[in-house]
N, C-alpha and C. Protein backbone atom coordinates (compact mmCIF):
# COMPACT_ATOMS: atom_id res chain seq x y z
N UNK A 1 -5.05 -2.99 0.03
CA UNK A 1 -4.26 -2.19 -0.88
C UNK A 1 -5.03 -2.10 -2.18
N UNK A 2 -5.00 -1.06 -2.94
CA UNK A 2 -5.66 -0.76 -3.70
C UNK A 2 -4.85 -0.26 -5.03
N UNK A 3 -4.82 -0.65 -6.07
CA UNK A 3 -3.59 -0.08 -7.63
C UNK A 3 -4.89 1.29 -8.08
N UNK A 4 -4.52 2.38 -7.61
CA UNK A 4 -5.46 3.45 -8.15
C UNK A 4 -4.49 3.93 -9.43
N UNK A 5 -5.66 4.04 -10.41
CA UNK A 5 -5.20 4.64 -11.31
C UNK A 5 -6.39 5.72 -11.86
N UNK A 6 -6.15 6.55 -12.96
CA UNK A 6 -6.28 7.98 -13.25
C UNK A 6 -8.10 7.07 -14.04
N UNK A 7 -8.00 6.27 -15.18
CA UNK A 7 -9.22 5.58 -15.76
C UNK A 7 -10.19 5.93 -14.54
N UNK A 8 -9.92 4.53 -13.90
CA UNK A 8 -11.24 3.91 -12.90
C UNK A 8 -11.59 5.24 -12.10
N UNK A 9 -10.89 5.95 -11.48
CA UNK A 9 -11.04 6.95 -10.27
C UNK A 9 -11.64 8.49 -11.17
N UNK A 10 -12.09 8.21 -12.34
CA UNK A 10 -12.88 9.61 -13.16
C UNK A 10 -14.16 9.83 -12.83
N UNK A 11 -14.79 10.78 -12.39
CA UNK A 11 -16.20 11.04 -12.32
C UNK A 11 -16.81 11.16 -11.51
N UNK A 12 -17.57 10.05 -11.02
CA UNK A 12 -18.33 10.45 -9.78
C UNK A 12 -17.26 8.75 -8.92
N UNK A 13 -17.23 7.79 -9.87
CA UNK A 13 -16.06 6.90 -9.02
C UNK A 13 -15.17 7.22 -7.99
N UNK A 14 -14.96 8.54 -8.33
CA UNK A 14 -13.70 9.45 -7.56
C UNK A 14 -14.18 9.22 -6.06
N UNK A 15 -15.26 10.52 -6.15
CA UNK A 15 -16.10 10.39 -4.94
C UNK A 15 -16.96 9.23 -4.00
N UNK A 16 -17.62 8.25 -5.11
CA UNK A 16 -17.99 7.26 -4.25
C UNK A 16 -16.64 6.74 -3.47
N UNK A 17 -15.03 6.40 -3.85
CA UNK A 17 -14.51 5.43 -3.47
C UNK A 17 -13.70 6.54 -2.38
N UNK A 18 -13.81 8.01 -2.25
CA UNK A 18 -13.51 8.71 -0.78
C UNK A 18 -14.67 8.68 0.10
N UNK A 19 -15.65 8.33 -0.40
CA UNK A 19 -16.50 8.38 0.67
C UNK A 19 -16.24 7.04 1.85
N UNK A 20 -16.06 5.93 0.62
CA UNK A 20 -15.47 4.52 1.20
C UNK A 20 -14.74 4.70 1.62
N UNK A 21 -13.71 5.52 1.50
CA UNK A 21 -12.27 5.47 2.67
C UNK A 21 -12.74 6.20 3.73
N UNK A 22 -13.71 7.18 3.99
CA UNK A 22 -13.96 7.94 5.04
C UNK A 22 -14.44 6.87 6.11
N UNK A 23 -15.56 6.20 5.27
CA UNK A 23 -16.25 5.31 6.44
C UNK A 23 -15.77 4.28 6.66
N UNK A 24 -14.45 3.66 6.19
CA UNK A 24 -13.64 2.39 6.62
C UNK A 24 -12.98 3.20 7.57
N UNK A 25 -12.39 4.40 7.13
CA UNK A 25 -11.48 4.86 8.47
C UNK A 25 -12.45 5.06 10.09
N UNK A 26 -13.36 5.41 9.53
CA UNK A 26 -14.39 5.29 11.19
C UNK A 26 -14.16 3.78 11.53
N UNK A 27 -14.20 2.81 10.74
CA UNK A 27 -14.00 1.90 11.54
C UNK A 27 -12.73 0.80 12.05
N UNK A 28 -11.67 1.93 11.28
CA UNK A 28 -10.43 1.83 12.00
C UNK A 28 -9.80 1.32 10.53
N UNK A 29 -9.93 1.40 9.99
CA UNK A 29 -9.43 0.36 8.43
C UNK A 29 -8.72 1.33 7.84
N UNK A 30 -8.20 0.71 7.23
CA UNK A 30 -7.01 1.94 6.16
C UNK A 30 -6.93 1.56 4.79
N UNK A 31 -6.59 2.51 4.12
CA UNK A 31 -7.16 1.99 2.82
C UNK A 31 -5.06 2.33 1.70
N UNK A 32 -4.70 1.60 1.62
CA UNK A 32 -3.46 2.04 1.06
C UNK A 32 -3.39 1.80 -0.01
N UNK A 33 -2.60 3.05 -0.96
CA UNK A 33 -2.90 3.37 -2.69
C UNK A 33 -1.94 3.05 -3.42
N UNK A 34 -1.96 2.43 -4.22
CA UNK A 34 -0.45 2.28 -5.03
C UNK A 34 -0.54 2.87 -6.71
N UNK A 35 0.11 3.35 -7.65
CA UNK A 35 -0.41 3.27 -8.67
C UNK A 35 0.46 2.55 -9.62
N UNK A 36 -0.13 2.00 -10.99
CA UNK A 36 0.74 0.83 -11.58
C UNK A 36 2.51 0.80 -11.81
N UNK A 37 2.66 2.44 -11.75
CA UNK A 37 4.41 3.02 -12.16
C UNK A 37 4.79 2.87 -10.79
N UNK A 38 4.10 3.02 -9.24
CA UNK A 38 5.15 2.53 -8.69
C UNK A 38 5.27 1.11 -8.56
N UNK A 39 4.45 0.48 -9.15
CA UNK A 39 4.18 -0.78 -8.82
C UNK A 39 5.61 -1.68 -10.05
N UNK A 40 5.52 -1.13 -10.78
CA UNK A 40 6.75 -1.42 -11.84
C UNK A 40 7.88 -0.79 -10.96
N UNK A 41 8.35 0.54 -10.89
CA UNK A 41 9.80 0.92 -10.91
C UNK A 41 9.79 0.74 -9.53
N UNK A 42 9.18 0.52 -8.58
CA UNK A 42 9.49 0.40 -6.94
C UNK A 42 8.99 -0.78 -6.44
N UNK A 43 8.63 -1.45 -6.72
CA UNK A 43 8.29 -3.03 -5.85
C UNK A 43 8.43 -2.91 -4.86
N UNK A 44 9.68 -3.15 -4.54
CA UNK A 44 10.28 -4.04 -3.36
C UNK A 44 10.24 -2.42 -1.95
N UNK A 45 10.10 -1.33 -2.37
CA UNK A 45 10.03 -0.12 -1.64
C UNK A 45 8.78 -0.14 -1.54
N UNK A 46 7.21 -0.70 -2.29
CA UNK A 46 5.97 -0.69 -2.08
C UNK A 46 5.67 -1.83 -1.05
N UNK A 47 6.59 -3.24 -1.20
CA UNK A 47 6.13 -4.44 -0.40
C UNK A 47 6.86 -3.75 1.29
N UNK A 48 7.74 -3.27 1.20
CA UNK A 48 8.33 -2.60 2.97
C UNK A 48 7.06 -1.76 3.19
N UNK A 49 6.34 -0.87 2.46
CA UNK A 49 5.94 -0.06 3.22
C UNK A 49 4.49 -0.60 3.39
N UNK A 50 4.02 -1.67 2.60
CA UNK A 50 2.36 -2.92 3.17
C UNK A 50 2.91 -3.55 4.42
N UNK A 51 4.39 -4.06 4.35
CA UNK A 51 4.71 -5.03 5.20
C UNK A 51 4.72 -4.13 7.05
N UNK A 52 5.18 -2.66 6.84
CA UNK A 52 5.42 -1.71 7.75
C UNK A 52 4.08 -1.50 8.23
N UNK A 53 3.06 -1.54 7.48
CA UNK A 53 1.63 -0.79 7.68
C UNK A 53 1.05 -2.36 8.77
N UNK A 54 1.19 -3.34 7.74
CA UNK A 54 0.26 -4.60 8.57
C UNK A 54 1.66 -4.82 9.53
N UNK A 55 2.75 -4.71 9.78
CA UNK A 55 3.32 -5.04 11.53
C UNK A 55 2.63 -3.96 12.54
N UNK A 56 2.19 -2.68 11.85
CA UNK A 56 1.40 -1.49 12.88
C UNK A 56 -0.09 -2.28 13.14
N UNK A 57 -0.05 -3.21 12.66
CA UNK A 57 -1.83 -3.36 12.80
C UNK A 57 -1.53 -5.10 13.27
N UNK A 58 -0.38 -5.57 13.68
CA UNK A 58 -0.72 -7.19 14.05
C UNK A 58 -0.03 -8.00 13.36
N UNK A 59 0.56 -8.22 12.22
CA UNK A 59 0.78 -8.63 11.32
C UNK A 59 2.54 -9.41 12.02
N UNK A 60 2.47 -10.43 12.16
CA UNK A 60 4.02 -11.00 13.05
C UNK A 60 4.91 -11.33 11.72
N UNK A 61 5.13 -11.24 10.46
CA UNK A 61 5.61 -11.70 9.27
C UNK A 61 6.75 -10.47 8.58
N UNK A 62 7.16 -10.98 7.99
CA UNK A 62 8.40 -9.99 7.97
C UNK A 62 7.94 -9.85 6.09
N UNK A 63 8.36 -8.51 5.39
CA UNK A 63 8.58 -8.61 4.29
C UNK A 63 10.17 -9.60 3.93
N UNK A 64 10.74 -9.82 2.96
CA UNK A 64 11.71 -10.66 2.29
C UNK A 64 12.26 -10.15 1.09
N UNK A 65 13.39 -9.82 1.37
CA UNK A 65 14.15 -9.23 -0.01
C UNK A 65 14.28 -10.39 -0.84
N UNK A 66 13.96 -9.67 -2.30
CA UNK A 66 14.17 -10.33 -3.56
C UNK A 66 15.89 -10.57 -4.10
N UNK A 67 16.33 -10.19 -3.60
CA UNK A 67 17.60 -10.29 -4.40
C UNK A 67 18.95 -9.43 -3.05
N UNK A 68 19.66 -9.66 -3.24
CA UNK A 68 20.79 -8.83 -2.26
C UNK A 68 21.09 -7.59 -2.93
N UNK A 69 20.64 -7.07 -3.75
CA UNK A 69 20.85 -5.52 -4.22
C UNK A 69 18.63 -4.81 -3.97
N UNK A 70 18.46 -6.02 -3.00
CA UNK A 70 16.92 -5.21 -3.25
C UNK A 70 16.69 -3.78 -1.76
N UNK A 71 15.89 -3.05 -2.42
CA UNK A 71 15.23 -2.54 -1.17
C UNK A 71 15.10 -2.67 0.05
N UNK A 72 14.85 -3.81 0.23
CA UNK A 72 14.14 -3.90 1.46
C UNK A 72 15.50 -4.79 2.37
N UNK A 73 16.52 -4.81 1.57
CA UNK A 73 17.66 -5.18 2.91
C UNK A 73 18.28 -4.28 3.49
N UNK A 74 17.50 -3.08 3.00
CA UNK A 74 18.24 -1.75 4.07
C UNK A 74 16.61 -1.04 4.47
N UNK A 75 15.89 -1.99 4.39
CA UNK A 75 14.42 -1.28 5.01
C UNK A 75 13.95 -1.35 6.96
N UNK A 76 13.34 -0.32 7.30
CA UNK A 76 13.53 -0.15 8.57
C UNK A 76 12.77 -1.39 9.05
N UNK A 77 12.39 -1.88 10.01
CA UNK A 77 11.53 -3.04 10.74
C UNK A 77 11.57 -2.45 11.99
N UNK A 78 10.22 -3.00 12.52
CA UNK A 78 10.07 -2.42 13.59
C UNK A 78 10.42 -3.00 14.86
């Protein structure tokens, strides 16, 4: 997982780090983006959808709601 933001990803950064996602995806890898605002106002809707991605890839662990009004106690599982 990766916190992309607007700074780091200017210039030619842009392009080197799609080229890196092109050639991780040849080798089956995935590259997932978050940026810092959802990382503040959505948490617990960003940790379901890492937790959703690594059960597609192996991952036997469950995400865990933070609180009984959180997200992820009405989040899908597979």
């Amino acid at each position: 997982m990766e916190i992309d933001g607007r700074l780091w990803h200017a210039g030619e950064r842009f392009h080197v780090d799609r080229r890196r996602d092109r050639r991780a995806a040849g080798r089956g890898e995935v590259t997932l983006r978050v940026t810092p605002l959802e990382l503040d106002n959505q948490p617990c809707e960003v940790a379901g959808e890492l937790a959703l991605a690594l059960r597609h890839r192996g991952w036997a662990g469950r995400a865990r709601p933070c609180s009984e009004g959180c997200a992820l106690t009405t989040w899908p599982t597979l």
